[in-house]
C-alpha atoms as a PDB file:
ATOM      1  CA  UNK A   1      -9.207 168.236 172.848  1.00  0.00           C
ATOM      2  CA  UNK A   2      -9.880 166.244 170.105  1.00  0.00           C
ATOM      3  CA  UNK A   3      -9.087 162.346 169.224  1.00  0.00           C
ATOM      4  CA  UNK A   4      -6.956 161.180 171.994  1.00  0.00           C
ATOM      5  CA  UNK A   5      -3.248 159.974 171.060  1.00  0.00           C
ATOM      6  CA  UNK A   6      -1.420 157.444 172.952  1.00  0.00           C
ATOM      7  CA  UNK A   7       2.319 158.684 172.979  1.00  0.00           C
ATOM      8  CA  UNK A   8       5.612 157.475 174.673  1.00  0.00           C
ATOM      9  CA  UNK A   9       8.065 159.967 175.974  1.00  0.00           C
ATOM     10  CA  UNK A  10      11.935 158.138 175.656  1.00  0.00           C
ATOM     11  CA  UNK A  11      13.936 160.226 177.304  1.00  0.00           C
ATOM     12  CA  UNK A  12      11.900 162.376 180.054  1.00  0.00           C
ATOM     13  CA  UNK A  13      13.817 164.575 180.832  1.00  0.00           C
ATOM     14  CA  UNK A  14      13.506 168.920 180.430  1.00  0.00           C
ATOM     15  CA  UNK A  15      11.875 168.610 176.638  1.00  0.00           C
ATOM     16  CA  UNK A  16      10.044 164.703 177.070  1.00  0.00           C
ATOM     17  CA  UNK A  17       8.644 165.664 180.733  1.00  0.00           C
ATOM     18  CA  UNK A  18       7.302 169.526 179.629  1.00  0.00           C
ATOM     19  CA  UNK A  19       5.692 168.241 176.503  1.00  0.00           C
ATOM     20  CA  UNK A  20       4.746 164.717 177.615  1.00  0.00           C
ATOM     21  CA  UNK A  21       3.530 166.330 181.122  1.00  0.00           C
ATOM     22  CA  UNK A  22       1.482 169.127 178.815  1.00  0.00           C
ATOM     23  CA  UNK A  23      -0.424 166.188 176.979  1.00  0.00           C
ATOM     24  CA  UNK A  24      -0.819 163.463 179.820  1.00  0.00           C
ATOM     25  CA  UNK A  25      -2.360 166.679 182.705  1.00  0.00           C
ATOM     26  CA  UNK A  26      -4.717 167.154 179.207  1.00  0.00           C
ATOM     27  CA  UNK A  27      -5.844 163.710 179.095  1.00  0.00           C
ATOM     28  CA  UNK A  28      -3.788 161.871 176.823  1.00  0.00           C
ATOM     29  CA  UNK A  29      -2.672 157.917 177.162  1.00  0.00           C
ATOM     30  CA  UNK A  30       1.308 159.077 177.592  1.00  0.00           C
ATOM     31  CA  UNK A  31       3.784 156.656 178.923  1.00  0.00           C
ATOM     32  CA  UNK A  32       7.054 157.946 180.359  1.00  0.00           C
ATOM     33  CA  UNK A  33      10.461 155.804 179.799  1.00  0.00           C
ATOM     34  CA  UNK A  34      13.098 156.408 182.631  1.00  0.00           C
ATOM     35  CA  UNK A  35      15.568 155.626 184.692  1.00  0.00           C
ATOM     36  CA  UNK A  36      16.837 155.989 187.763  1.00  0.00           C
ATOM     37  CA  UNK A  37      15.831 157.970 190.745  1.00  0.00           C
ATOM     38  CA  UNK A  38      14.092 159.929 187.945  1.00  0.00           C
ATOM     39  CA  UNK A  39      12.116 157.314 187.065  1.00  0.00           C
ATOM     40  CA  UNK A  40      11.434 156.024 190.999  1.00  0.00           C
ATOM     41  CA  UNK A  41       9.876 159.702 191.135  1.00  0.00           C
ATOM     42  CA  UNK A  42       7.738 159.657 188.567  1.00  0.00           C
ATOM     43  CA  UNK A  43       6.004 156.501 190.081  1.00  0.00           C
ATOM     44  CA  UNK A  44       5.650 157.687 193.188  1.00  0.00           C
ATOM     45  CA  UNK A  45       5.368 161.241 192.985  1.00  0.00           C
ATOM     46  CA  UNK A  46       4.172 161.756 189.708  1.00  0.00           C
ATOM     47  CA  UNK A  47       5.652 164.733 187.401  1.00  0.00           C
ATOM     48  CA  UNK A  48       6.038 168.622 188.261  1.00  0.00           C
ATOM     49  CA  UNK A  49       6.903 171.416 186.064  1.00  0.00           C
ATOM     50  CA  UNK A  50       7.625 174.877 186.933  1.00  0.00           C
ATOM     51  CA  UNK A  51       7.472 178.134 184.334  1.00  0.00           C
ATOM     52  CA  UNK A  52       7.012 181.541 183.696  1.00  0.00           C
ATOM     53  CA  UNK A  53       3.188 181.122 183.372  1.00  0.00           C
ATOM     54  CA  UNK A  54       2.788 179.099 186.506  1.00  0.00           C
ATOM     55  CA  UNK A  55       3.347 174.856 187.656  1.00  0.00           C
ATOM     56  CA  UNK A  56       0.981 172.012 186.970  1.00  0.00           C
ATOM     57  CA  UNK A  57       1.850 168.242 188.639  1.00  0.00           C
ATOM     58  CA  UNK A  58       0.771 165.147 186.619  1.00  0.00           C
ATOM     59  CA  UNK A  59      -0.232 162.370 189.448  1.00  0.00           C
ATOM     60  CA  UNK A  60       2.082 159.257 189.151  1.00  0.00           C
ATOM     61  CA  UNK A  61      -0.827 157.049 187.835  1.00  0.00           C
ATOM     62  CA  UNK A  62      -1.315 159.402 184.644  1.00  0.00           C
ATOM     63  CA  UNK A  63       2.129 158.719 183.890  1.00  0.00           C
ATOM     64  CA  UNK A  64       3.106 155.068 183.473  1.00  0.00           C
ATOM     65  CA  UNK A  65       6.179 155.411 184.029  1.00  0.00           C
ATOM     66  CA  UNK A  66       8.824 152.459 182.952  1.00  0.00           C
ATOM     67  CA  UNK A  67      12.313 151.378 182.510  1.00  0.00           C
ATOM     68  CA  UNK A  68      11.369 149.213 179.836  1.00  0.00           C
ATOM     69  CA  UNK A  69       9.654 149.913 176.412  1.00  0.00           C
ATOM     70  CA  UNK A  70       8.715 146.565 176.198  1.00  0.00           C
ATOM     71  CA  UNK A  71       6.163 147.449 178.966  1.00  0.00           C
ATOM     72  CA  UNK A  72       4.069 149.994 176.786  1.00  0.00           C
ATOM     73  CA  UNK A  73       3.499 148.127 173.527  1.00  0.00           C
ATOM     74  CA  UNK A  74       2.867 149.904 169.962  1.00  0.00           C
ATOM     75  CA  UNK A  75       1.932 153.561 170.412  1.00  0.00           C
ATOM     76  CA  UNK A  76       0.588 156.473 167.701  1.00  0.00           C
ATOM     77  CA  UNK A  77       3.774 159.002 168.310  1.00  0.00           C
ATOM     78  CA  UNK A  78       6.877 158.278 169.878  1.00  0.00           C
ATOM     79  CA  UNK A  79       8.666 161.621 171.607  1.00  0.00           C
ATOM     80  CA  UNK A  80      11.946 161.297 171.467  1.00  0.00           C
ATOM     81  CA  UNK A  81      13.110 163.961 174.051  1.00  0.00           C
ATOM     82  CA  UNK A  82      16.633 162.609 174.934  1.00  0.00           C
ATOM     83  CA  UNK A  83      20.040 164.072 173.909  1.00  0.00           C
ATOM     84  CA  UNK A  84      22.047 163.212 170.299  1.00  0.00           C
ATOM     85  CA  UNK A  85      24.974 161.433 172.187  1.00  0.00           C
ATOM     86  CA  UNK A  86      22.199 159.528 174.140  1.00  0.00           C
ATOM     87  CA  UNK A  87      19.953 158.650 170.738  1.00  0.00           C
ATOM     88  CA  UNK A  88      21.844 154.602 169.803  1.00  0.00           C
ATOM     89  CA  UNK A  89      20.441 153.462 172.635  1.00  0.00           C
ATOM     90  CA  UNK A  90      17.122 155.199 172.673  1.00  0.00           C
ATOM     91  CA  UNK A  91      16.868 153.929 169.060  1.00  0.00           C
ATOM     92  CA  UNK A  92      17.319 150.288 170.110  1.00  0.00           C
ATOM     93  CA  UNK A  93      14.663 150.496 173.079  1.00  0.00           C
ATOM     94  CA  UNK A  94      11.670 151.696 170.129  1.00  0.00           C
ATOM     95  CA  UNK A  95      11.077 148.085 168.689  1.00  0.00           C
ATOM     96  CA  UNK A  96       8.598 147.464 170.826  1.00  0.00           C
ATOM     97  CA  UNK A  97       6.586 150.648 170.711  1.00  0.00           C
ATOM     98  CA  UNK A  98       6.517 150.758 166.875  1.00  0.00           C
ATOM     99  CA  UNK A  99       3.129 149.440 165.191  1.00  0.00           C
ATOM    100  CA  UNK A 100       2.074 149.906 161.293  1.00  0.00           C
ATOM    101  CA  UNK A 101       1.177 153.695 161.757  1.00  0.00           C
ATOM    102  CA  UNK A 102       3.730 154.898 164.305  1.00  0.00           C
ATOM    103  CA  UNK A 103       5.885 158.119 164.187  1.00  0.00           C
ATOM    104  CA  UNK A 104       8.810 158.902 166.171  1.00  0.00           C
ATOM    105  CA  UNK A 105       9.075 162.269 166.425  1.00  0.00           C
ATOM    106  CA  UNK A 106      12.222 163.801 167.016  1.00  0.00           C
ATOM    107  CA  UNK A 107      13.324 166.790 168.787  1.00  0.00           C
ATOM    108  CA  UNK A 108      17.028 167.288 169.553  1.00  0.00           C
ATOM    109  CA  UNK A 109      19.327 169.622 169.000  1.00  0.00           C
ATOM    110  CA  UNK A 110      21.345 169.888 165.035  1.00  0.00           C
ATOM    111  CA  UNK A 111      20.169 168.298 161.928  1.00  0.00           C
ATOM    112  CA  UNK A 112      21.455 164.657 162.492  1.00  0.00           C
ATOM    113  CA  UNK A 113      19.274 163.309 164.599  1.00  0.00           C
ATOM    114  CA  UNK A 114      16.770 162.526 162.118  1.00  0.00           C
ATOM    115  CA  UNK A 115      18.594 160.619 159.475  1.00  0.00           C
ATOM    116  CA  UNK A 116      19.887 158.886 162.487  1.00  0.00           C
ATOM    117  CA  UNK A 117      16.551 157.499 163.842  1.00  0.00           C
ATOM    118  CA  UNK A 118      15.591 157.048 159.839  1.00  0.00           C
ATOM    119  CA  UNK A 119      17.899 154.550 159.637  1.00  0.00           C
ATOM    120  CA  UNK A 120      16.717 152.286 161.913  1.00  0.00           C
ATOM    121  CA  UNK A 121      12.753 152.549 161.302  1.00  0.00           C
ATOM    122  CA  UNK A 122      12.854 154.363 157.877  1.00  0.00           C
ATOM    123  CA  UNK A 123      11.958 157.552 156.716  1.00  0.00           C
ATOM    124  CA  UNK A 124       8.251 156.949 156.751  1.00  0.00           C
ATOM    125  CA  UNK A 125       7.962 156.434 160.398  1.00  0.00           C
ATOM    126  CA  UNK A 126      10.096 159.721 160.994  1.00  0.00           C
ATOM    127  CA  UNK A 127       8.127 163.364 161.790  1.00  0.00           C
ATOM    128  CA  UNK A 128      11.545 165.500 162.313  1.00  0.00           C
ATOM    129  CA  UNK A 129      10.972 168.238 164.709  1.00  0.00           C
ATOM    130  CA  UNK A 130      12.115 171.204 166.412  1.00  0.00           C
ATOM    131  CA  UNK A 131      11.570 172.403 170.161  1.00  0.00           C
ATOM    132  CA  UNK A 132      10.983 176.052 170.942  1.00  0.00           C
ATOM    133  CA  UNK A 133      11.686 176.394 174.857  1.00  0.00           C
ATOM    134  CA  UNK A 134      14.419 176.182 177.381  1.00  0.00           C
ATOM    135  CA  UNK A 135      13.622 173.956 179.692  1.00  0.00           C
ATOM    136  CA  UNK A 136      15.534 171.788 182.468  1.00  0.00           C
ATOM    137  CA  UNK A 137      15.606 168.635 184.823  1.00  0.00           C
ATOM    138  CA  UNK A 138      15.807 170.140 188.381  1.00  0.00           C
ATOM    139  CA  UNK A 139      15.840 166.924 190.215  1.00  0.00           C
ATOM    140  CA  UNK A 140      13.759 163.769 190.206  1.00  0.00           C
ATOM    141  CA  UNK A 141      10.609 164.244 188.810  1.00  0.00           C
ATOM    142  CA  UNK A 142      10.917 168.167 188.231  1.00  0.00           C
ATOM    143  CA  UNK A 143      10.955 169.743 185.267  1.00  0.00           C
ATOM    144  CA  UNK A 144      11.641 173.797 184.595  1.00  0.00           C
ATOM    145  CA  UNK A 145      10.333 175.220 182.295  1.00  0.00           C
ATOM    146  CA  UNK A 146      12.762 178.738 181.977  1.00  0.00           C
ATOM    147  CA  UNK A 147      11.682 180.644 178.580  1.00  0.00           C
ATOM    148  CA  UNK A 148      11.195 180.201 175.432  1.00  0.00           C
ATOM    149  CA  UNK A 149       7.517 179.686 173.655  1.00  0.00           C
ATOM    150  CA  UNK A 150       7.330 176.183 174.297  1.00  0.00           C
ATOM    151  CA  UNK A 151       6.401 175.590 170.857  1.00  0.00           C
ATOM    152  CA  UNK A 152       7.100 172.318 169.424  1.00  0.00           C
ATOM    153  CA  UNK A 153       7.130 172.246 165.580  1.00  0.00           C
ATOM    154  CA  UNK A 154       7.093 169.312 163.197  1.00  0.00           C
ATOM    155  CA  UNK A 155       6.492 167.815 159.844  1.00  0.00           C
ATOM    156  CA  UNK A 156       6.596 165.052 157.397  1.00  0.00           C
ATOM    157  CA  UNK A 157       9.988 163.921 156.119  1.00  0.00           C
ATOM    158  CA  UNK A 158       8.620 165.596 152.608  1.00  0.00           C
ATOM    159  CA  UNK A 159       6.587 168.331 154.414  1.00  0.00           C
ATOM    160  CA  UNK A 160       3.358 166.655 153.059  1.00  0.00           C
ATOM    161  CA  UNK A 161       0.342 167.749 154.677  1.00  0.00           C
ATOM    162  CA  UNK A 162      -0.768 164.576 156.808  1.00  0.00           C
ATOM    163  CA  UNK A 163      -3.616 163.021 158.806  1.00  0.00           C
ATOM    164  CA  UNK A 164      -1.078 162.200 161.499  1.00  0.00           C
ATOM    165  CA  UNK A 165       0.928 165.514 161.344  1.00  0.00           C
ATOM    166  CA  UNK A 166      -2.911 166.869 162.373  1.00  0.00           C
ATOM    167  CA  UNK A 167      -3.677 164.990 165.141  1.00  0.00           C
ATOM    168  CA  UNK A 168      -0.776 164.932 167.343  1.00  0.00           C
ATOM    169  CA  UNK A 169      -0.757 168.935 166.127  1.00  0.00           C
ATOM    170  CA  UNK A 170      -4.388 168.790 167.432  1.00  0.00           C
ATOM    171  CA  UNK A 171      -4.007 166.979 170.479  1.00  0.00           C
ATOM    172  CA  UNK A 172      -0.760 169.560 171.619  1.00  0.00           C
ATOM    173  CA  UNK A 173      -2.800 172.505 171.016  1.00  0.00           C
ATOM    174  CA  UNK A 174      -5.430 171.574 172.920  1.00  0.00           C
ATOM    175  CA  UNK A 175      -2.843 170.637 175.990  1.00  0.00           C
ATOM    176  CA  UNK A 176      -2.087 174.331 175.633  1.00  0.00           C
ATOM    177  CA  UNK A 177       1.350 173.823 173.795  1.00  0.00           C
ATOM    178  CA  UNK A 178       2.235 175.977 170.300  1.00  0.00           C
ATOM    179  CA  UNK A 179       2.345 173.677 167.520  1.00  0.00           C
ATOM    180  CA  UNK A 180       3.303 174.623 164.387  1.00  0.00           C
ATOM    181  CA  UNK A 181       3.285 172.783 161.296  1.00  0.00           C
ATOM    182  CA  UNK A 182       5.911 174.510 158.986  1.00  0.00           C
ATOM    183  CA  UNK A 183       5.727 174.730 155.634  1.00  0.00           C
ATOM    184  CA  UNK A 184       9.563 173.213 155.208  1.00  0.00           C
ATOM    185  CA  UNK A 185      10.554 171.497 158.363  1.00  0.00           C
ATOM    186  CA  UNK A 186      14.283 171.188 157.257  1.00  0.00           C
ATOM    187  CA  UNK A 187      14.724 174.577 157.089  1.00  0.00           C
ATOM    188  CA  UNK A 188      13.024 174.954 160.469  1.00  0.00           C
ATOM    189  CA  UNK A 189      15.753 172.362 161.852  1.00  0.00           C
ATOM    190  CA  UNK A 190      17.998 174.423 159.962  1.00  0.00           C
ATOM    191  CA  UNK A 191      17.045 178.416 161.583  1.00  0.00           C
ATOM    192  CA  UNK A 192      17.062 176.427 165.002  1.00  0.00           C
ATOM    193  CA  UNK A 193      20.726 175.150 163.998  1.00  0.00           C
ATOM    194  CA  UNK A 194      21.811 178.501 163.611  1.00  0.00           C
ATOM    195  CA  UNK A 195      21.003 180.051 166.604  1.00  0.00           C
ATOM    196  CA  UNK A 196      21.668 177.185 169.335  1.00  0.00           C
ATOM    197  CA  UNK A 197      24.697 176.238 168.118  1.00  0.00           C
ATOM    198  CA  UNK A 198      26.824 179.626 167.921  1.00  0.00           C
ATOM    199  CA  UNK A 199      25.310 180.841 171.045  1.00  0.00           C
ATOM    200  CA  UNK A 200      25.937 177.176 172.702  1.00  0.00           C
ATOM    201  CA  UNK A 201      29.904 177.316 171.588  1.00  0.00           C
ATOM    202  CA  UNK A 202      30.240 181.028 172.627  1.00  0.00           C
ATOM    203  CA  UNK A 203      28.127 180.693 176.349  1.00  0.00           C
ATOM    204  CA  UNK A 204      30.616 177.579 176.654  1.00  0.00           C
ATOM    205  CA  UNK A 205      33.651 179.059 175.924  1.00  0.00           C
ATOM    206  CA  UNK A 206      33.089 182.199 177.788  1.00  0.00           C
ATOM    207  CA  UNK A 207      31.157 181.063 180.714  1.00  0.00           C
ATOM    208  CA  UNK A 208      29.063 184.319 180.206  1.00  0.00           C
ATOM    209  CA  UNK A 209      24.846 184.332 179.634  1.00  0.00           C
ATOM    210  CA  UNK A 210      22.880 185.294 176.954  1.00  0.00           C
ATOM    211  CA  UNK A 211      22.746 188.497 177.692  1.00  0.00           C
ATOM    212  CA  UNK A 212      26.556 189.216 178.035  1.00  0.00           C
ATOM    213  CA  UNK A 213      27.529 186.973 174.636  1.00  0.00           C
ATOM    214  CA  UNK A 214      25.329 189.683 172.361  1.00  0.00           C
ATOM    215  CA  UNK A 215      25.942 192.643 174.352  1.00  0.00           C
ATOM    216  CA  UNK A 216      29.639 192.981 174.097  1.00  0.00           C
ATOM    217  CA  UNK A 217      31.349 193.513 170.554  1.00  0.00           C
ATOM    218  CA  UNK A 218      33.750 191.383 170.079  1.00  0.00           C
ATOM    219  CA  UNK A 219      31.517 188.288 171.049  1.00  0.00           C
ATOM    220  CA  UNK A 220      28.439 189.589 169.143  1.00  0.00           C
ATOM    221  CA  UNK A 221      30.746 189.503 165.981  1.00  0.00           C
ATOM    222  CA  UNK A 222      32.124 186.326 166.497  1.00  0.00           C
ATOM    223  CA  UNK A 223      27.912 185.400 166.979  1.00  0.00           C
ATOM    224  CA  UNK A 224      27.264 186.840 163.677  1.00  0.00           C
ATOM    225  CA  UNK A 225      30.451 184.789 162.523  1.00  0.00           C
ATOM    226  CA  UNK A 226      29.527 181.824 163.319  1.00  0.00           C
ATOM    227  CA  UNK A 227      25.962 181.882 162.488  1.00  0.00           C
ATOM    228  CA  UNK A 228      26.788 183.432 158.360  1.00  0.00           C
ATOM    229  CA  UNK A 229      29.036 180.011 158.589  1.00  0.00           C
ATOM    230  CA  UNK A 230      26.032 177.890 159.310  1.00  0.00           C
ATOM    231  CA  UNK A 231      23.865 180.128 155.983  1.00  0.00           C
ATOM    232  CA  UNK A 232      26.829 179.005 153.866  1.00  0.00           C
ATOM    233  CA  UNK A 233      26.383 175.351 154.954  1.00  0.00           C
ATOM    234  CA  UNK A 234      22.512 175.501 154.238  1.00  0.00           C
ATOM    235  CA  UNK A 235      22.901 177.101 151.257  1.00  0.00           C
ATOM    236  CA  UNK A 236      25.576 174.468 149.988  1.00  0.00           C
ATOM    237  CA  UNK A 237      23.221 171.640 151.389  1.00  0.00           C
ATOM    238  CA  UNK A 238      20.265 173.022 149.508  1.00  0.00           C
ATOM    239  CA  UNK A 239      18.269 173.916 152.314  1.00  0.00           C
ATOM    240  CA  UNK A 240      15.980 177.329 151.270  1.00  0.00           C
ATOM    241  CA  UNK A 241      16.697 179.904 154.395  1.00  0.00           C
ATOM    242  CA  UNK A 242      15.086 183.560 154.243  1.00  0.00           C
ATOM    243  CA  UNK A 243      18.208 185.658 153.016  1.00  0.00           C
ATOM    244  CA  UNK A 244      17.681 187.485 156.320  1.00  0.00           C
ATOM    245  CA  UNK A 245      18.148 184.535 158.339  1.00  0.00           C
ATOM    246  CA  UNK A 246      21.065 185.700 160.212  1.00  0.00           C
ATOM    247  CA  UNK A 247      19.488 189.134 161.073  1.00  0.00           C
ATOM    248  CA  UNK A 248      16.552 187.141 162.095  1.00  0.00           C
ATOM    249  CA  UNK A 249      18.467 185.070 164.660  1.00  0.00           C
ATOM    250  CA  UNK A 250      20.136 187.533 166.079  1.00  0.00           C
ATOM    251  CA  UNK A 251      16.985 189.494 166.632  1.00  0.00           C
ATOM    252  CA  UNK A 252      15.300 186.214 168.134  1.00  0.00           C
ATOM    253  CA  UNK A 253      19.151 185.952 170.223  1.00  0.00           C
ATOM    254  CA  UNK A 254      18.649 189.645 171.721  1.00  0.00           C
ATOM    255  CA  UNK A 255      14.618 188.921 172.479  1.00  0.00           C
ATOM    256  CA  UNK A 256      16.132 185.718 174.739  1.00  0.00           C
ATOM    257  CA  UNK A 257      16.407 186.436 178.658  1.00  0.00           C
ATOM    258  CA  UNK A 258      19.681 187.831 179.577  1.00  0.00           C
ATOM    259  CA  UNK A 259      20.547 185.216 182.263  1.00  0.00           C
ATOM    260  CA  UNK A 260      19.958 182.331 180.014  1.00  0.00           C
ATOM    261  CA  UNK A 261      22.002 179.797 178.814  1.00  0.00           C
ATOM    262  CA  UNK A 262      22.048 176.905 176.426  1.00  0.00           C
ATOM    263  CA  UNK A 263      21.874 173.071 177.678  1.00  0.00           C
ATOM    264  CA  UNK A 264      25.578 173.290 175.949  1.00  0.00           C
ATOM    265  CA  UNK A 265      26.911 175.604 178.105  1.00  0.00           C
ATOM    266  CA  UNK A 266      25.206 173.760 181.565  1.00  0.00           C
ATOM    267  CA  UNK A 267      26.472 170.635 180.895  1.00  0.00           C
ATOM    268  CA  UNK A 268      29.614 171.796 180.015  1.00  0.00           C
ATOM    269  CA  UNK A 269      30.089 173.897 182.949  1.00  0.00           C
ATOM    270  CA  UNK A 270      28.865 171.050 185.337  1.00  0.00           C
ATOM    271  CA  UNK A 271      31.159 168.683 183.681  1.00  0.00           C
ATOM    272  CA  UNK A 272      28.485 166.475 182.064  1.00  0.00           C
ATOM    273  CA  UNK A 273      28.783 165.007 178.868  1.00  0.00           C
ATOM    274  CA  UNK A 274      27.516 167.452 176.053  1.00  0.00           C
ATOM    275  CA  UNK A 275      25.948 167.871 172.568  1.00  0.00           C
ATOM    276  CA  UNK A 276      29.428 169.858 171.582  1.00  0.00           C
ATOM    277  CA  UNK A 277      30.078 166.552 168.424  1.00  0.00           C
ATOM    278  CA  UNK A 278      26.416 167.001 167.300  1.00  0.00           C
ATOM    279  CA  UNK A 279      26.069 170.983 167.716  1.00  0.00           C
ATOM    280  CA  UNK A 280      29.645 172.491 166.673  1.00  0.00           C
ATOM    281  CA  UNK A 281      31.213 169.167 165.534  1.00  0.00           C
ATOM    282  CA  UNK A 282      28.645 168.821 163.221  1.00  0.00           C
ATOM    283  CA  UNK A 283      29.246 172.187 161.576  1.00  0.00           C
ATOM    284  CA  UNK A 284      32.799 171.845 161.260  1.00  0.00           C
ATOM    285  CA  UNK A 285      32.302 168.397 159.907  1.00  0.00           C
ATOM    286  CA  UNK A 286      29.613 169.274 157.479  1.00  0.00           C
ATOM    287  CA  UNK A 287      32.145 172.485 156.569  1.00  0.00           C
ATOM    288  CA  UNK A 288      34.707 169.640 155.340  1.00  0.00           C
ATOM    289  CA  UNK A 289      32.248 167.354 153.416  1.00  0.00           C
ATOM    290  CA  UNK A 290      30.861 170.437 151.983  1.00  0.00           C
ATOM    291  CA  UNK A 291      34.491 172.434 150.329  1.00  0.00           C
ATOM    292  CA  UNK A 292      32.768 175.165 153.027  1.00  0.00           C
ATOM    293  CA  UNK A 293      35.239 176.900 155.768  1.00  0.00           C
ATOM    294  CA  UNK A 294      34.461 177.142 159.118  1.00  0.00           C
ATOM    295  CA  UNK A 295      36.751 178.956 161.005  1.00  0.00           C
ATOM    296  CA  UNK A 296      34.846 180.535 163.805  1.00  0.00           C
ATOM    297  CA  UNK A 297      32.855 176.657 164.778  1.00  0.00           C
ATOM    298  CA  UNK A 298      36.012 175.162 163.853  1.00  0.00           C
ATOM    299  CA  UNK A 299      38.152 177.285 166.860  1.00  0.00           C
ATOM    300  CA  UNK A 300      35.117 176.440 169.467  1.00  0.00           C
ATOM    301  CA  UNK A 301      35.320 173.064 168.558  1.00  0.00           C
ATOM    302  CA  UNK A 302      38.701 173.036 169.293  1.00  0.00           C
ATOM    303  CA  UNK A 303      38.934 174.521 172.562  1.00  0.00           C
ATOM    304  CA  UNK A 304      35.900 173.113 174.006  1.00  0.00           C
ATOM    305  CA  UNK A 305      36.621 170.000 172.588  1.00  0.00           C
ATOM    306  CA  UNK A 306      39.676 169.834 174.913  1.00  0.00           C
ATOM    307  CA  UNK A 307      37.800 170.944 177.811  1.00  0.00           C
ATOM    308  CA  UNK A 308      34.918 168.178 176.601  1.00  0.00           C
ATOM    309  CA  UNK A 309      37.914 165.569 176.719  1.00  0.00           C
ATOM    310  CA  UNK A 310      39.170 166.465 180.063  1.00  0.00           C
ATOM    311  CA  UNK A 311      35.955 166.859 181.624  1.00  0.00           C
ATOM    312  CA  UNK A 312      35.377 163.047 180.511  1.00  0.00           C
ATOM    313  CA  UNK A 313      38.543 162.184 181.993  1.00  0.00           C
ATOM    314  CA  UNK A 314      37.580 163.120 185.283  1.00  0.00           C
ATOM    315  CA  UNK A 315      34.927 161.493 184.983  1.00  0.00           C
ATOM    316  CA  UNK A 316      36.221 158.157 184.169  1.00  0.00           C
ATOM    317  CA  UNK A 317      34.899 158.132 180.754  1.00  0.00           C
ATOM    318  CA  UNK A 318      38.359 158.437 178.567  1.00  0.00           C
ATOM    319  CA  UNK A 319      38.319 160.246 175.250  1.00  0.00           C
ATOM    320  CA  UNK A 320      34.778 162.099 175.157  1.00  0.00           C
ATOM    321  CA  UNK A 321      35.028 162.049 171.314  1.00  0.00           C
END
């Protein structure tokens, strides 16, 4: 297993509680931050996740589980695992749990995120990353894991080759998770980018799975659309993608199980608050900044932005953006 790490999951939730429950059932000083009945779980009935390769539970006393960072202290890596809209406040709980060496590892959804936590505990202290699995909160202290490698990959901000990179690499690989260390993170966070967000926009707006977004014409187009807008944003933003890159996603897109669906699409559908400002907003927004036109993102964020809207009015929340 290697030299232990002491990590704390903010946000433990689908992506925190899979990778944070592979590393604490391995050994591994993890602390859990929470809230709720999710958090009232994890103390008392420790974690549970569920996959295509079978379940392991994490007892409640492996966890720590807290409300409050100040509870935990400094800690090697923090995992950030909760979503963009939910980051401002995750950023002003880490205070406490960053020391001299610290990294705060990131792991949501777009290519904002980053920059975002940068600016509150600098570049330095940043390992952007990328998560390679669908996974989901099923209730209070269960986690799903539903497909996907569950890879998590990750880098230096400058893709140096680091001691630190190594041993939180080491320590996941030994919990039995795929950890890659690319050789240009950015452009990882950049492929990921590509195929989350058209598929996210398209499974929202349709209502329809995987499997029936790629499978019919019209909305495999519009896939292929939307993802060649998101190469011509990379390409204007510097960012080096294989010139294959959409046929690459879209042969990742058809390897995906039919029936699933992007955390876009769920929330959306259950009338949660979404990622649709950080996923397609971002696009269009970037589009505009960049003299880049984005007509295919720019339609689903106009329609699901209404429906986004709505769906916070009902839930007493006003304008959602």
């Amino acid at each position: 297993m290697g030299e232990l790490v002491k990590l704390a999951v903010v946000g433990a939730g689908g992506i925190g509680g899979y990778f944070g429950g592979r590393l604490a059932a391995a050994g591994h000083d993890v602390r859990f931050v929470a809230r709720g009945a999710h958090l009232e779980a994890l103390r008392h009935d420790g974690l549970s996740v569920e996959g295509p390769a079978g379940g392991f539970h994490v007892a409640p006393e492996r966890l720590g589980a807290t409300g409050d960072t100040r509870d935990i202290g400094a800690v090697d890596f923090v995992l950030l695992g909760v979503k963009t809209w939910q980051l401002p406040d995750a950023i002003d709980a880490l205070a406490p749990l960053i020391g001299p060496g610290t990294a705060v590892v990131t792991t949501q959804n777009g290519v904002r995120a980053p920059a975002e936590v940068a600016r509150a505990v600098g570049k330095d202290a940043v390992l952007p990353g990328s998560a390679k699995i669908i996974t989901q909160l099923e209730g209070p202290g269960r986690v799903r894991h539903v497909g996907g490698l569950g890879a998590l990959a990750f880098g230096e901000w400058d893709n140096r080759p680091s001691h630190r990179v190594e041993h939180l690499r080491t320590a996941l690989t030994g919990a039995g998770v795929t950890a890659a260390e690319p050789q240009d993170i950015w452009a990882e966070l950049w492929a990921k980018f590509m195929f989350v967000v058209p598929l996210g926009g398209l499974g929202a707006i349709t209502d329809a799975p995987i499997g029936t977004v790629r499978t019919r014409p019209g909305t495999r187009r519009m896939l292929v659309a939307a993802m060649t807008e998101i190469q011509h944003l990379a390409e204007a933003a510097e960012v080096q993608l294989p010139d294959d890159i959409v046929e690459e996603t879209l042969a990742f897109v058809d390897r995906q199980p039919a029936a699933g669906t992007t955390s876009l699409h769920r929330d959306m559908a259950a009338g949660r608050r979404s990622e649709l400002d950080a996923w397609t907003g971002s696009v269009v927004g970037l589009g505009a900044r960049l003299g880049i036109p984005t007509p295919v993102n720019g339609f689903l964020y106009d329609v699901l932005g209404l429906r986004e809207a709505r769906s916070a009015e009902l839930r007493g929340e006003g304008d959602a953006g």
